[in-house]
Protein backbone atom coordinates (compact mmCIF):
# COMPACT_ATOMS: atom_id res chain seq x y z
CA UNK A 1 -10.20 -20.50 33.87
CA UNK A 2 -8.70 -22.95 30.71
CA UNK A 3 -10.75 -20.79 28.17
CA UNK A 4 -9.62 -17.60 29.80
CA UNK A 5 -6.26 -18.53 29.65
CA UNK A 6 -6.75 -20.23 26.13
CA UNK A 7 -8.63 -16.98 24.40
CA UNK A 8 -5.93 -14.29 25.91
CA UNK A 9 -2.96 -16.59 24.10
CA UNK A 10 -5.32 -16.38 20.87
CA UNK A 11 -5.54 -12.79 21.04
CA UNK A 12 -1.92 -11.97 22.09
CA UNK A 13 -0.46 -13.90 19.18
CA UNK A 14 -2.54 -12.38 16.73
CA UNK A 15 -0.84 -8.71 18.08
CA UNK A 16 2.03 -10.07 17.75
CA UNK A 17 1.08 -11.52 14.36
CA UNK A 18 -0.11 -7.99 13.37
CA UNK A 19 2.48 -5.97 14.63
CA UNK A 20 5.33 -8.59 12.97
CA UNK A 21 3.11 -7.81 9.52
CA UNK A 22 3.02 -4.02 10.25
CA UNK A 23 6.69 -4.40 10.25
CA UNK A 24 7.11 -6.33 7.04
CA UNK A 25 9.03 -8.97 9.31
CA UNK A 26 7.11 -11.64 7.09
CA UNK A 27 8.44 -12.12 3.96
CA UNK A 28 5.86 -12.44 0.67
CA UNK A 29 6.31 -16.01 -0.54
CA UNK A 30 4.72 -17.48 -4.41
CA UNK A 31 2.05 -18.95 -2.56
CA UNK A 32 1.23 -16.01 -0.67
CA UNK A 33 1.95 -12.88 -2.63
CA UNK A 34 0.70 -9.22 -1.86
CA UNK A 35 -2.88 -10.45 -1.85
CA UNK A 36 -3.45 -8.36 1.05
CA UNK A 37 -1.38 -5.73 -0.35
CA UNK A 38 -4.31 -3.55 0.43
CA UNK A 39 -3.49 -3.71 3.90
CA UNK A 40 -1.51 -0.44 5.17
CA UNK A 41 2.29 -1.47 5.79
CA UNK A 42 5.29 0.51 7.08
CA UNK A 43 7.17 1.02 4.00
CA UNK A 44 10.28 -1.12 3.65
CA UNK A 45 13.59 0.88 3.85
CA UNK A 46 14.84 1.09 0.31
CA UNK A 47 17.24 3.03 -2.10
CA UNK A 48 15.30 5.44 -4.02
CA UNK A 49 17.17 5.88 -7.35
CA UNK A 50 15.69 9.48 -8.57
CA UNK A 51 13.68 8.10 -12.03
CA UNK A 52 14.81 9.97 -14.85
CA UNK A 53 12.27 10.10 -17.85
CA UNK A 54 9.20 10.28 -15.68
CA UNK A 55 9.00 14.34 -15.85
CA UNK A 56 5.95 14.59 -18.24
CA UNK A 57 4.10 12.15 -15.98
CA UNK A 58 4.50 14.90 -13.07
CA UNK A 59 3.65 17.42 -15.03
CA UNK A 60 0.58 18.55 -14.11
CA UNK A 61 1.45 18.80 -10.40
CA UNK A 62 4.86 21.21 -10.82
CA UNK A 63 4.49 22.26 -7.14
CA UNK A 64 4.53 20.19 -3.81
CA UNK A 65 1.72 19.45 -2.10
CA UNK A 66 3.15 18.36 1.72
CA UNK A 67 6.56 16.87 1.93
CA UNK A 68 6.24 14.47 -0.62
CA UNK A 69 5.80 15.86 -4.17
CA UNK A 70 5.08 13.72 -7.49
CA UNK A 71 8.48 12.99 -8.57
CA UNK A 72 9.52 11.69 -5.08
CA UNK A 73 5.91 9.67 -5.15
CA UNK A 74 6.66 8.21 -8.19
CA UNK A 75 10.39 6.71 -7.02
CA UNK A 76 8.63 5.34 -3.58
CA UNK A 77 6.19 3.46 -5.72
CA UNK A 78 8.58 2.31 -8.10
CA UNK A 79 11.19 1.34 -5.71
CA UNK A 80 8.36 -0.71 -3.89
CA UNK A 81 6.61 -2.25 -7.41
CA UNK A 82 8.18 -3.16 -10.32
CA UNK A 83 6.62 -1.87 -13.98
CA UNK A 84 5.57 0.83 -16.14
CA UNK A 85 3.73 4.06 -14.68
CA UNK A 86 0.83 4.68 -16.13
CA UNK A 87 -0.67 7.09 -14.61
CA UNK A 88 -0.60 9.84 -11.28
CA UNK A 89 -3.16 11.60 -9.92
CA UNK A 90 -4.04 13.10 -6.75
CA UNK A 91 -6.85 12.79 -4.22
CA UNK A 92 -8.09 11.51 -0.64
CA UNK A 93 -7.05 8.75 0.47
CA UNK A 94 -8.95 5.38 -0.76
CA UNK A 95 -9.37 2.35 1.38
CA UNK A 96 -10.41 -1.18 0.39
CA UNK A 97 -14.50 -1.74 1.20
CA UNK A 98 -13.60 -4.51 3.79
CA UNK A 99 -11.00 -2.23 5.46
CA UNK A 100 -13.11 0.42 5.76
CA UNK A 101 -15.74 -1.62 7.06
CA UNK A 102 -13.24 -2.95 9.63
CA UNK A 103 -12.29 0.31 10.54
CA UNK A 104 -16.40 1.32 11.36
CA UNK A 105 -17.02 -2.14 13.02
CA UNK A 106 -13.81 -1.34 15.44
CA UNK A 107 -15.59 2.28 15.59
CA UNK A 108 -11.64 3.49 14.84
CA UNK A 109 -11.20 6.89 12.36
CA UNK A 110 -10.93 6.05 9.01
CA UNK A 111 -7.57 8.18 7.97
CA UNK A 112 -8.43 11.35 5.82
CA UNK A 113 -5.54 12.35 4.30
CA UNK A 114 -4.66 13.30 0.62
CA UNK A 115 -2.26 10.65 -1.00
CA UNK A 116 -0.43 10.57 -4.42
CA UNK A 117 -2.00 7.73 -6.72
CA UNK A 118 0.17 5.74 -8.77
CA UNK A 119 -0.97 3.58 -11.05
CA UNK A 120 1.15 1.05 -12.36
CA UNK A 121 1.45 -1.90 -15.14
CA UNK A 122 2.97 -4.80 -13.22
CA UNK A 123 6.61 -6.05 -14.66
CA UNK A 124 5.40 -9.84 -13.08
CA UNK A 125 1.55 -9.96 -12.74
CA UNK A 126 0.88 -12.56 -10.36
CA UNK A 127 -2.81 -14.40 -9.39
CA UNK A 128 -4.84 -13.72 -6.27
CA UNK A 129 -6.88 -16.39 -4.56
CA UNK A 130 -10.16 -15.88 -6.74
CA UNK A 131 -8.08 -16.55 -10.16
CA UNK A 132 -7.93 -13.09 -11.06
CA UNK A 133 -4.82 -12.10 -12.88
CA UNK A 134 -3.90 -8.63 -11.46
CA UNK A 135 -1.96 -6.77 -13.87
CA UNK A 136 -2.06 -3.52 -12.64
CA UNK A 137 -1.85 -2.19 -8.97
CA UNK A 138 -2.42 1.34 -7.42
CA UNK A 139 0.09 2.52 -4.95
CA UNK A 140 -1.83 5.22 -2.67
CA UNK A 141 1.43 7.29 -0.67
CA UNK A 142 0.27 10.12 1.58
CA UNK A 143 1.46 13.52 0.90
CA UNK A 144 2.52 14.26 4.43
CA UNK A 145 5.55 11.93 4.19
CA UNK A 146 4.26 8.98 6.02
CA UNK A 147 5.28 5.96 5.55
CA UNK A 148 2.21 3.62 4.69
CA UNK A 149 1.92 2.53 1.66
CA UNK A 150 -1.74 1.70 -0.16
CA UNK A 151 -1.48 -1.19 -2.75
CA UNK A 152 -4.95 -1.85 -4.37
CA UNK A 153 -5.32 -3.87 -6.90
CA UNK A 154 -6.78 -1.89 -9.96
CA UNK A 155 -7.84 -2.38 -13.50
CA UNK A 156 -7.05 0.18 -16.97
């Protein structure tokens, strides 16, 4: 009856672990930053200044494809990561291996939706737990105006 007891308080406090996370009620310290920025998130509430100078960037994608369209994509990621756009593509969404693998082993749908990808050069790069220096993330934000943001560490 003890391990009953004992295993449901386990598993109820890592919901509510999970759910506090989903809800960015954690905040990211030095010693623990982004390094499971991979991880889907609610997007934080911020104030999207429209980014001025960024048009050629868009370029190639002059319409909108769902309700969020390049330019807008662009200001999300920026206003969520700080540095230099390099780059912006579109394409289906991309999950992490060990994600995706979590997401088959819990026999749960993997999302398949198209997402704007925006790659950018990191103002502060900062050090993940195997000593890698990440200086460049991809921000993956779905088309259809959802609010999870992707963040996958990538290299250019």
């Amino acid at each position: 009856m003890g391990l009953v007891i004992f295993v449901s308080v386990i598993i109820a406090s890592l919901l509510l672990f999970g759910i506090l996370n989903y809800f960015n009620v954690f905040s990211i310290s030095k010693a623990f930053p982004k390094q499971l920025g991979w991880l889907p998130k609610q997007a934080q509430k911020v104030n999207i200044v429209p980014v001025s100078g960024l048009t050629g960037i868009c370029k190639p994608y002059p319409q909108s494809y769902g309700k969020t369209n390049c330019q807008k994509a662009v200001e999300i990621a920026l206003a969520d990561t700080k540095g230099e756009v390099k780059n912006v593509s579109l394409g289906p969404l991309q999950l992490d291996p060990a994600l995706k693998k979590a997401f088959q082993d819990q026999n749960l749908m993997i999302p398949n939706q198209q997402v704007w990808f925006v790659d950018i050069k990191l103002t502060k790069p900062y050090t993940i737990l195997n000593g890698k220096v990440v200086k460049f993330l991809q921000i993956q934000i779905p088309v259809d105006g959802s609010r999870a943001i992707y963040r996958k560490p990538i290299d250019l």
